[in-house]
C-alpha atoms as a PDB file:
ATOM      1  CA  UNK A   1     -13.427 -19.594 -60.094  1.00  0.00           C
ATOM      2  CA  UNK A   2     -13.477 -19.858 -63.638  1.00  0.00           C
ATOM      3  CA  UNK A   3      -9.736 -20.423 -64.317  1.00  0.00           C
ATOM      4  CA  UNK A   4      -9.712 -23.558 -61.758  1.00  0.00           C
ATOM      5  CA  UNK A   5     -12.776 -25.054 -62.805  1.00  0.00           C
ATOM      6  CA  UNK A   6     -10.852 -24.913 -66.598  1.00  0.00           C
ATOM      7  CA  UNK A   7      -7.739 -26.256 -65.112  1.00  0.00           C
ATOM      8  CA  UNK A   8      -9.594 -29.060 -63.210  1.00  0.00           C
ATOM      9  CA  UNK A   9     -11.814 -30.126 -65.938  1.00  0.00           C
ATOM     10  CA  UNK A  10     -11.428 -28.291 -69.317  1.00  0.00           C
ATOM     11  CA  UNK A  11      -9.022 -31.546 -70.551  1.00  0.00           C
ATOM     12  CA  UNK A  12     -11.754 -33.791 -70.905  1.00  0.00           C
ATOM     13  CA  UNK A  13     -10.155 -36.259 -72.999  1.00  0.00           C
ATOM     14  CA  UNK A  14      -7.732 -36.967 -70.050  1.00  0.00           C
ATOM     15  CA  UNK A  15      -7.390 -40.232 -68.374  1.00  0.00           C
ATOM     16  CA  UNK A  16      -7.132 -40.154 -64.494  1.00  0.00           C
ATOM     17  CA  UNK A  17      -3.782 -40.228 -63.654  1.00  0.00           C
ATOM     18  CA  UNK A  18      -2.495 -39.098 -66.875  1.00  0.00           C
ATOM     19  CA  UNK A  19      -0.742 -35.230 -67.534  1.00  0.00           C
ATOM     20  CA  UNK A  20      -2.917 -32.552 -68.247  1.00  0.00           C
ATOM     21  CA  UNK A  21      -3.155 -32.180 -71.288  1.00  0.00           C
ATOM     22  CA  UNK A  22      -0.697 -34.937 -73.586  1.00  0.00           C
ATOM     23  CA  UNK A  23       0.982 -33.623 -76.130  1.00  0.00           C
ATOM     24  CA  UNK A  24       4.369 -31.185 -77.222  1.00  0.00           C
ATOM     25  CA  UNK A  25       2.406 -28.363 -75.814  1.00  0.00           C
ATOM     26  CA  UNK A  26       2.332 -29.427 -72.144  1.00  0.00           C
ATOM     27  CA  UNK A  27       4.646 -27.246 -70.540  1.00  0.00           C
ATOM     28  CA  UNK A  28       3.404 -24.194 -71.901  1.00  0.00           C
ATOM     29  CA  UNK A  29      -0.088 -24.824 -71.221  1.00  0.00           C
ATOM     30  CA  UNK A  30       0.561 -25.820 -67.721  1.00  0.00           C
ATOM     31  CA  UNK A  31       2.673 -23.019 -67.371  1.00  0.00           C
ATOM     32  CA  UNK A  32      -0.248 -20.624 -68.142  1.00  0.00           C
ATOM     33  CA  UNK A  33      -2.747 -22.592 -66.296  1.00  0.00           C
ATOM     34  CA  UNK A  34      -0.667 -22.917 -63.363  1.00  0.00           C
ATOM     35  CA  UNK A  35      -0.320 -18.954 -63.288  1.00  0.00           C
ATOM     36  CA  UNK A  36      -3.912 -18.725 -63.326  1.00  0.00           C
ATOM     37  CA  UNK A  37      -4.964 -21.300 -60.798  1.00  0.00           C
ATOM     38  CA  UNK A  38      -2.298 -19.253 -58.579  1.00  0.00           C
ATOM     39  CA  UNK A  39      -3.828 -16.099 -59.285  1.00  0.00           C
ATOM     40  CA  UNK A  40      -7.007 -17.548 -58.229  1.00  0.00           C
ATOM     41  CA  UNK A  41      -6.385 -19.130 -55.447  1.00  0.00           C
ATOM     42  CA  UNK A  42      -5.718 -15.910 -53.676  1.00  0.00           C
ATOM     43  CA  UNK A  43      -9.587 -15.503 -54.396  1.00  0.00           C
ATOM     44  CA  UNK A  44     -10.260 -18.437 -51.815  1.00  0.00           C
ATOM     45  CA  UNK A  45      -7.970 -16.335 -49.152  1.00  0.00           C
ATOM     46  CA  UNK A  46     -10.854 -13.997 -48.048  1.00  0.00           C
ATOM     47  CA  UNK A  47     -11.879 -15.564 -45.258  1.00  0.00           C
ATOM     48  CA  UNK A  48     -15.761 -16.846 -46.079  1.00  0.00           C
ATOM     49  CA  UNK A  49     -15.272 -19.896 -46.423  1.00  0.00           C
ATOM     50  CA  UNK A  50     -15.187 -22.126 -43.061  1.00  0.00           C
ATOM     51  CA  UNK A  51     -12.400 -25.017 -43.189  1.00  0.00           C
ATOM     52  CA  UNK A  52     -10.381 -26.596 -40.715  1.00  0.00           C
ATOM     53  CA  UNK A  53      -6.678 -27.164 -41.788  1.00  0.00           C
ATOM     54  CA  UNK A  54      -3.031 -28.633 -40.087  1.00  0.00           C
ATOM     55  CA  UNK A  55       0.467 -27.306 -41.657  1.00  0.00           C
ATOM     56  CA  UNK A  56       3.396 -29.295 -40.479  1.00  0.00           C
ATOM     57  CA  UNK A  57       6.744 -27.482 -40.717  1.00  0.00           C
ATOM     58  CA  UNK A  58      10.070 -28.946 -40.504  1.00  0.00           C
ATOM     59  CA  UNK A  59      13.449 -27.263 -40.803  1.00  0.00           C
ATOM     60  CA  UNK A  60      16.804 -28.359 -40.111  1.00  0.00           C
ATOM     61  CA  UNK A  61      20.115 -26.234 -40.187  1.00  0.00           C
ATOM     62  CA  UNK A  62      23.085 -28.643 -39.868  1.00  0.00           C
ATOM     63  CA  UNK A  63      22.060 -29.530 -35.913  1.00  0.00           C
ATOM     64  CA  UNK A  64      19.525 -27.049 -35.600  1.00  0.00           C
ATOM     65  CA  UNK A  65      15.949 -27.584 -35.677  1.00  0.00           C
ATOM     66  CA  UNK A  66      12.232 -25.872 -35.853  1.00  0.00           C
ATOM     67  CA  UNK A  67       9.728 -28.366 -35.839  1.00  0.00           C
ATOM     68  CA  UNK A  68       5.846 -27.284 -35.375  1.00  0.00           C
ATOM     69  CA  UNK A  69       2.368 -27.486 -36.172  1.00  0.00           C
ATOM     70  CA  UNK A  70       0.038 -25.149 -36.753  1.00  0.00           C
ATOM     71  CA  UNK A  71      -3.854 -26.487 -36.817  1.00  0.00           C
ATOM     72  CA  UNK A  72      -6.341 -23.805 -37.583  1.00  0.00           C
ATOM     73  CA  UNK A  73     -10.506 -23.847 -37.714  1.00  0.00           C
ATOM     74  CA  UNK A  74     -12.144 -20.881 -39.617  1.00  0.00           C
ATOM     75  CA  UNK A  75     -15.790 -21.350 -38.906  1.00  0.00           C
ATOM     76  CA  UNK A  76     -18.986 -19.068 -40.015  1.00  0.00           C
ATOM     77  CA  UNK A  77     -19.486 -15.812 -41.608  1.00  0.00           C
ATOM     78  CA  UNK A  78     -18.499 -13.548 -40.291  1.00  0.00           C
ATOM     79  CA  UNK A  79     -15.654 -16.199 -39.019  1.00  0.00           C
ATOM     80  CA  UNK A  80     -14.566 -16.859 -35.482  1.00  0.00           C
ATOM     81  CA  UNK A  81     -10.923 -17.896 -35.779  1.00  0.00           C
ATOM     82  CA  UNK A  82      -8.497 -20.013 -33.729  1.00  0.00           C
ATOM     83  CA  UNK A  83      -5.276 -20.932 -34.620  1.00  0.00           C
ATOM     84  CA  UNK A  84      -2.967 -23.119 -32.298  1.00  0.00           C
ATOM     85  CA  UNK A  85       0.887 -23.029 -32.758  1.00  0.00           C
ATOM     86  CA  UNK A  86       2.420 -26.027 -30.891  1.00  0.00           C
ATOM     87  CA  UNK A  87       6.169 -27.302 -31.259  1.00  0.00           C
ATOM     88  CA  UNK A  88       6.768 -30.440 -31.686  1.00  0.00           C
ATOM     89  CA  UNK A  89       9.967 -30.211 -29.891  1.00  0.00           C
ATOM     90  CA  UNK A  90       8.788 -29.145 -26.604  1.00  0.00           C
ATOM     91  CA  UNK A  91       5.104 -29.686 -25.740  1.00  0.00           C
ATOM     92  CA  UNK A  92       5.185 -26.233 -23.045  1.00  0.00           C
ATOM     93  CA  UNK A  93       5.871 -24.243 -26.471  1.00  0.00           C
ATOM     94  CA  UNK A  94       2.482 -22.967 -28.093  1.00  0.00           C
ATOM     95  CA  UNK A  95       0.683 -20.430 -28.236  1.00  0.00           C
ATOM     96  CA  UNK A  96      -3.309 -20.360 -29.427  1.00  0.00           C
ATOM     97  CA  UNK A  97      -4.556 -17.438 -30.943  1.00  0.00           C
ATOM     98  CA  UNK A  98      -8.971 -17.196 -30.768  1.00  0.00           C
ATOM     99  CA  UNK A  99     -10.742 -14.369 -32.194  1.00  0.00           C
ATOM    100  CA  UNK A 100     -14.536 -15.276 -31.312  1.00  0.00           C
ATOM    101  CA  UNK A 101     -17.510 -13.996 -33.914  1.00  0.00           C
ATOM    102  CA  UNK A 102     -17.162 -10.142 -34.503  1.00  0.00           C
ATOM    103  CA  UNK A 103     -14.991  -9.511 -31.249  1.00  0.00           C
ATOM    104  CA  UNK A 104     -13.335  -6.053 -30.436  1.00  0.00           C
ATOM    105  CA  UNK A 105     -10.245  -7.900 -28.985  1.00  0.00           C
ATOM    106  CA  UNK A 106      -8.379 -10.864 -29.843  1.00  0.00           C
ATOM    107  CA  UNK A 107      -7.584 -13.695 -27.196  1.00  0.00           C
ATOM    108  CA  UNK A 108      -4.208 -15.755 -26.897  1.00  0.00           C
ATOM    109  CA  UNK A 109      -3.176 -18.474 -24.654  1.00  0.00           C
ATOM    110  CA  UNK A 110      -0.173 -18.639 -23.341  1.00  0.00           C
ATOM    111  CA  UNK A 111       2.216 -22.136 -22.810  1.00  0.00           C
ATOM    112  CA  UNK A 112       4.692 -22.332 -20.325  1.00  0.00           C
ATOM    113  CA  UNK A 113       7.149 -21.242 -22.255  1.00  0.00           C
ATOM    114  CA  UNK A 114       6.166 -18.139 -22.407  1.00  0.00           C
ATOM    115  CA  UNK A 115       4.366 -17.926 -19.116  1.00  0.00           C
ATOM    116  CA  UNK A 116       6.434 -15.033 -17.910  1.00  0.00           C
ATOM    117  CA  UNK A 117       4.821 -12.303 -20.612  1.00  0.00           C
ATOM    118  CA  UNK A 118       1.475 -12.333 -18.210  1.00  0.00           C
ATOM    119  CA  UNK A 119       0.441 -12.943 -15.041  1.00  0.00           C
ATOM    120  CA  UNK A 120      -2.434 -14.624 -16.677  1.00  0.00           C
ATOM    121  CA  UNK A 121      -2.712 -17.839 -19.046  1.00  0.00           C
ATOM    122  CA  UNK A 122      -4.622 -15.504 -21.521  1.00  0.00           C
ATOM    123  CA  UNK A 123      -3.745 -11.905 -22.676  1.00  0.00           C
ATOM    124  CA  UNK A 124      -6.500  -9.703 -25.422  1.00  0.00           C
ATOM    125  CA  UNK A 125      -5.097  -7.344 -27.549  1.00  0.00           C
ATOM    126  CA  UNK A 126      -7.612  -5.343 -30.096  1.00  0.00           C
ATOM    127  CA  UNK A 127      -8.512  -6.664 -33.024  1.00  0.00           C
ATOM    128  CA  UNK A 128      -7.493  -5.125 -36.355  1.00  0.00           C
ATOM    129  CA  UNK A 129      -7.931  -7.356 -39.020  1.00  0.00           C
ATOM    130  CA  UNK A 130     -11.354  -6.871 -39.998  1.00  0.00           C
ATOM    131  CA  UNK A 131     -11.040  -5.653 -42.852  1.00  0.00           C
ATOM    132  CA  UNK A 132      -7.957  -7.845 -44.177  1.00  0.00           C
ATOM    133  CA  UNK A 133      -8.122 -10.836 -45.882  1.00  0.00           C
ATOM    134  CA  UNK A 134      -7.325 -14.451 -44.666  1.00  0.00           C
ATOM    135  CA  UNK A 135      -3.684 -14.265 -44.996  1.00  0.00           C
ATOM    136  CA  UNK A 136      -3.207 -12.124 -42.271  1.00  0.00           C
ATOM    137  CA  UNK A 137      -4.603 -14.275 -39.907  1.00  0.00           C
ATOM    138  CA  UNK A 138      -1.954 -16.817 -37.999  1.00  0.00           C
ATOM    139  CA  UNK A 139      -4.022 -19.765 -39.184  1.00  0.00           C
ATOM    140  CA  UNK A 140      -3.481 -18.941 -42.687  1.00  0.00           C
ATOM    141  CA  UNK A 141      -0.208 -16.677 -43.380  1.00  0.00           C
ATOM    142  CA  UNK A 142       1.970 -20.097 -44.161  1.00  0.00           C
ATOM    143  CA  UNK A 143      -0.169 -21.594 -47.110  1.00  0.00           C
ATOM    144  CA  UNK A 144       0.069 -17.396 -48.311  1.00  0.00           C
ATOM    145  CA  UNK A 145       3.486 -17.628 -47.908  1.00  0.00           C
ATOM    146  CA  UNK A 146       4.257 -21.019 -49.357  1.00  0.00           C
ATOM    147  CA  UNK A 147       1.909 -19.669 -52.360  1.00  0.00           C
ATOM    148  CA  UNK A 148       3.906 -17.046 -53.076  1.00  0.00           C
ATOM    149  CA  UNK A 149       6.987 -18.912 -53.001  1.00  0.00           C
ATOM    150  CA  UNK A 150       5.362 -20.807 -55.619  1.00  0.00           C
ATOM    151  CA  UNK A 151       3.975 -18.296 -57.309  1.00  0.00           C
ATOM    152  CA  UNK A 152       7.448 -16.727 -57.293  1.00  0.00           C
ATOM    153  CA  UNK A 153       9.234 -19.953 -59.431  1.00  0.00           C
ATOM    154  CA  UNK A 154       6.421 -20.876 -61.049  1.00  0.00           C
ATOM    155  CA  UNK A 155       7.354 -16.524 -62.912  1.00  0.00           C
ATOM    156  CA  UNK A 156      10.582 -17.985 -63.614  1.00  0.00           C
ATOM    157  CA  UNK A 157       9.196 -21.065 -65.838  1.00  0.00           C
ATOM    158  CA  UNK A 158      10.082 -23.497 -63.191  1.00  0.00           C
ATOM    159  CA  UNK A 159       6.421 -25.391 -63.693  1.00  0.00           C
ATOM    160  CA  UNK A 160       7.209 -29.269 -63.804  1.00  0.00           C
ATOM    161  CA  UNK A 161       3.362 -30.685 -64.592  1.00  0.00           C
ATOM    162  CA  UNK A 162      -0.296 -31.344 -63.697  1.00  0.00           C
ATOM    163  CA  UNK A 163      -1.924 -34.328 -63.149  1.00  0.00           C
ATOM    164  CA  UNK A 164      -5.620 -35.152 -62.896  1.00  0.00           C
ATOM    165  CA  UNK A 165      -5.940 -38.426 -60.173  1.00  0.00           C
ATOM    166  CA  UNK A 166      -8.899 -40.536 -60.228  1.00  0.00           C
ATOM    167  CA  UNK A 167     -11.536 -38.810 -57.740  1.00  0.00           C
ATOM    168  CA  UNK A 168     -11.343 -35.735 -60.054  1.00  0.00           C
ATOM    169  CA  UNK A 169      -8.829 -33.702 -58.890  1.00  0.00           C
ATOM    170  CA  UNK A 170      -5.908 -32.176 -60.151  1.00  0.00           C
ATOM    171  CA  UNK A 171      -1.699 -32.392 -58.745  1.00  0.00           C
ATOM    172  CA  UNK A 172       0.208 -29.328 -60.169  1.00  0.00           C
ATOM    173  CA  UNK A 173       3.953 -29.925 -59.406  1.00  0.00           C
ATOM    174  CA  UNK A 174       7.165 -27.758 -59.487  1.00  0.00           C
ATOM    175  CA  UNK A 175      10.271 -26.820 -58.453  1.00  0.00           C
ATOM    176  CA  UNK A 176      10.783 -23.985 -55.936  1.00  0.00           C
ATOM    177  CA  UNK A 177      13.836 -21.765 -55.456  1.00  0.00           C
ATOM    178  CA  UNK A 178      15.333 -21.439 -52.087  1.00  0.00           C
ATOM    179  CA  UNK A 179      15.729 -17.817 -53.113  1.00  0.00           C
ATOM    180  CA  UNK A 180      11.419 -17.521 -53.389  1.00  0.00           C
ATOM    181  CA  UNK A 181      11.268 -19.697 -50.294  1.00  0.00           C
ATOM    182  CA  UNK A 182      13.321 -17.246 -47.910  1.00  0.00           C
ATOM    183  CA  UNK A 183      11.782 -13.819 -49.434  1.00  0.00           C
ATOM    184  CA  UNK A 184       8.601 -14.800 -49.087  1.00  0.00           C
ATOM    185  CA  UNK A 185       9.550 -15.621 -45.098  1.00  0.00           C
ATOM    186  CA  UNK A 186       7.897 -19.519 -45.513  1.00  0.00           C
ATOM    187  CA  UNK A 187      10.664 -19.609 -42.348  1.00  0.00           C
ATOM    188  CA  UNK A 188      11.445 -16.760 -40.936  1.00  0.00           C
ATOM    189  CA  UNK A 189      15.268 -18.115 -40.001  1.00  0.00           C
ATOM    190  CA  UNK A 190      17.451 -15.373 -37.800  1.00  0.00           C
ATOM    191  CA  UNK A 191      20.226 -13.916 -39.253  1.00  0.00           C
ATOM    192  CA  UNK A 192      22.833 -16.392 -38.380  1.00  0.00           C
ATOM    193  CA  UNK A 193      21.460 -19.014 -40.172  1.00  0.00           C
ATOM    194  CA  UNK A 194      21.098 -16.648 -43.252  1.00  0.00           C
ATOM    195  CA  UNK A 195      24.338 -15.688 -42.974  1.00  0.00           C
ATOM    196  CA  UNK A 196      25.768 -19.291 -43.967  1.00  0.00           C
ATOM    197  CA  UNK A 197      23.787 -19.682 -47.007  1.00  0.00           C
ATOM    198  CA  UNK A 198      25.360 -19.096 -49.666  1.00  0.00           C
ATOM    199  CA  UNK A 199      24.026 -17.540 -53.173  1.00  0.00           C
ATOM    200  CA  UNK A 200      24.676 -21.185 -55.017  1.00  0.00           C
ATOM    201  CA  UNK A 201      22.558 -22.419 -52.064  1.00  0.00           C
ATOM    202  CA  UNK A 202      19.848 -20.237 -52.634  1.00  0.00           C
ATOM    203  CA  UNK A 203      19.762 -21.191 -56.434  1.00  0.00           C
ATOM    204  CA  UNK A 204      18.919 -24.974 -55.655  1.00  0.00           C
ATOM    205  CA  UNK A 205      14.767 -25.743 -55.460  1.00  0.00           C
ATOM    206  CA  UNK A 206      12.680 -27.703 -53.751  1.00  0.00           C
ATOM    207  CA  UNK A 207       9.467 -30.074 -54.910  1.00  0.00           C
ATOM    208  CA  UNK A 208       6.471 -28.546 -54.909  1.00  0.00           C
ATOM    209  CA  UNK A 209       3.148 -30.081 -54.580  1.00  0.00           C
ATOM    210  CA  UNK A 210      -0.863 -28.442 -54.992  1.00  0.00           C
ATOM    211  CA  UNK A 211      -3.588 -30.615 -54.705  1.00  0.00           C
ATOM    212  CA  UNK A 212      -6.945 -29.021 -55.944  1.00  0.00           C
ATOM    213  CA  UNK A 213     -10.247 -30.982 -55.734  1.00  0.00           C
ATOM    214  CA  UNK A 214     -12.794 -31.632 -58.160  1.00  0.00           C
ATOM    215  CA  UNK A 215     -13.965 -27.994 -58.026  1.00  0.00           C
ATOM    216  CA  UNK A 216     -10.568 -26.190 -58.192  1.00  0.00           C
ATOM    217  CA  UNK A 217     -10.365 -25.819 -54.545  1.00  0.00           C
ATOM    218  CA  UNK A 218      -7.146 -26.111 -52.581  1.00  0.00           C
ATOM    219  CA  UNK A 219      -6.622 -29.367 -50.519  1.00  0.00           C
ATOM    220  CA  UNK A 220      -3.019 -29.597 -49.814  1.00  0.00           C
ATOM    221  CA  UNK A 221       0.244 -28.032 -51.007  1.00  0.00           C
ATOM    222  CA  UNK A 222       3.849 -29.313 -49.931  1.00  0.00           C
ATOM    223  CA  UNK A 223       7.198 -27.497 -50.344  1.00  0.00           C
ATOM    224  CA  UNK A 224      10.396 -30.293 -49.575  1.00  0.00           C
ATOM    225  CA  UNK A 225      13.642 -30.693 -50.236  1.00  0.00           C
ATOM    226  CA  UNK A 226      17.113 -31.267 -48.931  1.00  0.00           C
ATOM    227  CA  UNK A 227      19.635 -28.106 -50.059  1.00  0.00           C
ATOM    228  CA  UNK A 228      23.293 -28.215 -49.886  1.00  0.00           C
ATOM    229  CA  UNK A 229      26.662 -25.983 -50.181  1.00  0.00           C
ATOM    230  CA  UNK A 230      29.640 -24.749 -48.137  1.00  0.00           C
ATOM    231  CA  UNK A 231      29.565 -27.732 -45.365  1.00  0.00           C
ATOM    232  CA  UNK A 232      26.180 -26.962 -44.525  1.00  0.00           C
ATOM    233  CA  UNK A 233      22.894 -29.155 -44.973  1.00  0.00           C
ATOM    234  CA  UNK A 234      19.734 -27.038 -45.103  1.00  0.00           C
ATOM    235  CA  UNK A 235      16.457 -29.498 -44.773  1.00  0.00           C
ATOM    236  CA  UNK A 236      13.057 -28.431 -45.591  1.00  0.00           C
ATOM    237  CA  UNK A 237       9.515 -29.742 -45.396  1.00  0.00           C
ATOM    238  CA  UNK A 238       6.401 -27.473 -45.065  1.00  0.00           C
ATOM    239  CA  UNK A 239       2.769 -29.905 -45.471  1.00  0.00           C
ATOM    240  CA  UNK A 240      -0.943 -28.015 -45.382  1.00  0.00           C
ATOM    241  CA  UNK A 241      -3.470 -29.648 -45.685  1.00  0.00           C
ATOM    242  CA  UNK A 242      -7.253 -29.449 -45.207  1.00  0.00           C
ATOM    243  CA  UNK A 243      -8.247 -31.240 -41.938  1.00  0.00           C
ATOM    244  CA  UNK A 244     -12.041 -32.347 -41.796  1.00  0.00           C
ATOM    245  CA  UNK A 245     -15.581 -30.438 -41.543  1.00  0.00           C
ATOM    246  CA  UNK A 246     -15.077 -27.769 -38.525  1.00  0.00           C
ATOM    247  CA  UNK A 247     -17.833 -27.301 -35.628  1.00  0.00           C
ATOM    248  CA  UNK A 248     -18.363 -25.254 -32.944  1.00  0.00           C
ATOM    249  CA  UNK A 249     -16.948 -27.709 -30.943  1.00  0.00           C
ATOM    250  CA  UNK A 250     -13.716 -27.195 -32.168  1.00  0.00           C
ATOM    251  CA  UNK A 251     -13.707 -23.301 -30.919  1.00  0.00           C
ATOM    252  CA  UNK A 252     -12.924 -22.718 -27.338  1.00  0.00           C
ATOM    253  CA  UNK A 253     -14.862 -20.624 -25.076  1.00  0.00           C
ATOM    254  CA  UNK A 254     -14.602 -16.946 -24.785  1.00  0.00           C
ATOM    255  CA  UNK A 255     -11.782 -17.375 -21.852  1.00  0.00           C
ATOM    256  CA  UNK A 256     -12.813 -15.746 -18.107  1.00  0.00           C
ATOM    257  CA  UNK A 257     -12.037 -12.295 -17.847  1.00  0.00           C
ATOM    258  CA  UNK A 258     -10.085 -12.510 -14.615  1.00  0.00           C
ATOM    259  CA  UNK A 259      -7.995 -14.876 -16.616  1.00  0.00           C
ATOM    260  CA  UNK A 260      -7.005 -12.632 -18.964  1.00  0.00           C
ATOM    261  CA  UNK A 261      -4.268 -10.067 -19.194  1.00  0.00           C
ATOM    262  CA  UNK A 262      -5.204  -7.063 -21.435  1.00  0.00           C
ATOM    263  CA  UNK A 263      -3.135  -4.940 -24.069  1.00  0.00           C
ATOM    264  CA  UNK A 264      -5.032  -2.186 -24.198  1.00  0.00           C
ATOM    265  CA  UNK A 265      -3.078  -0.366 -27.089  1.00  0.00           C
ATOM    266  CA  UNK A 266      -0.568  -0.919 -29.931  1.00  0.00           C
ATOM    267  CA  UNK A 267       2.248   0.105 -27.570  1.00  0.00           C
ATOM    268  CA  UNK A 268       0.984  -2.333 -25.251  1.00  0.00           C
ATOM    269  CA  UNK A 269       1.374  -5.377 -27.716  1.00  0.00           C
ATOM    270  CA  UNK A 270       4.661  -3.812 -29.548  1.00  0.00           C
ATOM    271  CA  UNK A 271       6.272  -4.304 -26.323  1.00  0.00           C
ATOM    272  CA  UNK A 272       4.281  -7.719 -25.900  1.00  0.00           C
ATOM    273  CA  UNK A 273       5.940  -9.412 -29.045  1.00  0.00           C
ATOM    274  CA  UNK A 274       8.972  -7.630 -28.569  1.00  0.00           C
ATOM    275  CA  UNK A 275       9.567  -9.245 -25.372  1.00  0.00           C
ATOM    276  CA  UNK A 276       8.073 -12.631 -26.941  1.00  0.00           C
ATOM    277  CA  UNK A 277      10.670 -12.284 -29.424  1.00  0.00           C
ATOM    278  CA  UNK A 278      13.433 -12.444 -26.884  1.00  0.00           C
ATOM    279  CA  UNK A 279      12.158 -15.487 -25.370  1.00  0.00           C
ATOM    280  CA  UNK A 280      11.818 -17.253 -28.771  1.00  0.00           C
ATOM    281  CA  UNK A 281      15.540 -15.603 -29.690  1.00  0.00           C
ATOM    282  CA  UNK A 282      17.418 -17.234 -26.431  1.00  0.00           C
END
């Protein structure tokens, strides 16, 4: 954690609320500490640490909309995981992923929307994440992917500044391609929407915002923006942020087994999310 603690504290002539550091060579040094804090924040990504956490996303295409919330609790070690995927749109549209403390098989819950995949309100599938890091896991694969959108610009000396505030911690801004934002699937928009935006479009950025406490570790990171080209209005606003001190009491219990539908195999939950996929495609 070297590189953070640097980033977060190695100015220490700087006033709170000032850049960090002053001086002609600004950009470039928070150009190279901004690489580094990004290369080490994929160290915090490997799923030890317990923390509860909310990302808000919000996308608008002309008249079309995706607006969700995903609120996550990562709790012990080895962790029990729950992640909970709820539009905002339509309250019978979520879906709650639990993986309870060293578990063989993964649990998700079922909203009405999507009632029709099981007879049941929960279905297992077997777990094979074990040995991946945090990013894999639904509670965590949007502040990876809005990371490497960042990480992407911030390559292409797109780094705007850093900031410490007065509790200690630091603000890193900069801009954000749309280009970085769609490769690195920060929406995963279908094709017909993709097919409208242009190449100028994809050239414009968004604002991007990392907040890293005292000790270099990640609070909060925004991507927003409003892009536009050939007639069409792309909106954008993606928001994670750290959420409190989790507790048991925010993990459900293990869910009944006669409540629960189970995948027994890979072909079981190919055709699972394949059929899922329709539903969310209609």
């Amino acid at each position: 954690m070297a590189g953070l603690a640097l980033l977060a504290s190695g100015c220490g002539a700087a006033k709170a609320g000032s850049p960090v550091p002053n001086g002609a060579e600004a950009a470039a040094y928070v150009s190279a500490k901004f690489s580094s804090t990004l290369d080490k924040l994929s160290d915090q990504l490997n799923g030890t640490e317990s923390k509860k956490t909310v990302q808000d996303t919000f996308a608008r295409f002309d008249d079309k909309k995706i607006n969700s919330t995903v609120s996550a609790v990562q709790l012990g070690r080895p962790p029990a995981r729950l992640s909970k995927n709820h539009s905002n749109l339509d309250s019978n549209e979520f879906l709650d992923s639990f993986h309870p403390v060293n578990s063989p098989v993964e649990y998700m819950l079922l909203g009405p929307v999507y009632a029709s995949l099981a007879p049941t309100h929960w279905v297992s599938m077997p777990y094979t994440a074990g040995d991946l890091n945090e990013c894999f896991w639904a509670g965590a694969q949007g502040v990876c992917k809005m990371l490497g959108a960042v990480s992407d610009s911030v390559g292409q000396g797109r780094v705007k500044g850093a900031n410490s505030r007065p509790d200690g911690s630091v603000e890193l801004t900069a801009d954000v391609t749309l280009t970085a934002f769609l490769d690195n699937r920060v929406v995963v928009f279908p094709q017909s929407i993709l097919d409208q935006i242009s190449p100028a479009m994809k050239t414009q950025t968004l604002q991007a915002r990392i907040v890293l406490d005292p000790q270099g570790r990640l609070t909060e990171i925004q991507l927003n923006g409003l892009i536009k080209g050939n007639g069409h209005e792309l909106e954008l606003n993606e928001h994670y942020r750290l959420d409190g001190t989790p507790t048991q009491n925010d993990l459900p219990k293990v869910p009944d087994p006669a409540d629960v539908t189970v995948l027994p195999d890979s072909a079981a939950v190919s055709d699972f999310y394949a059929r899922m996929g329709e539903i969310q495609g209609r």
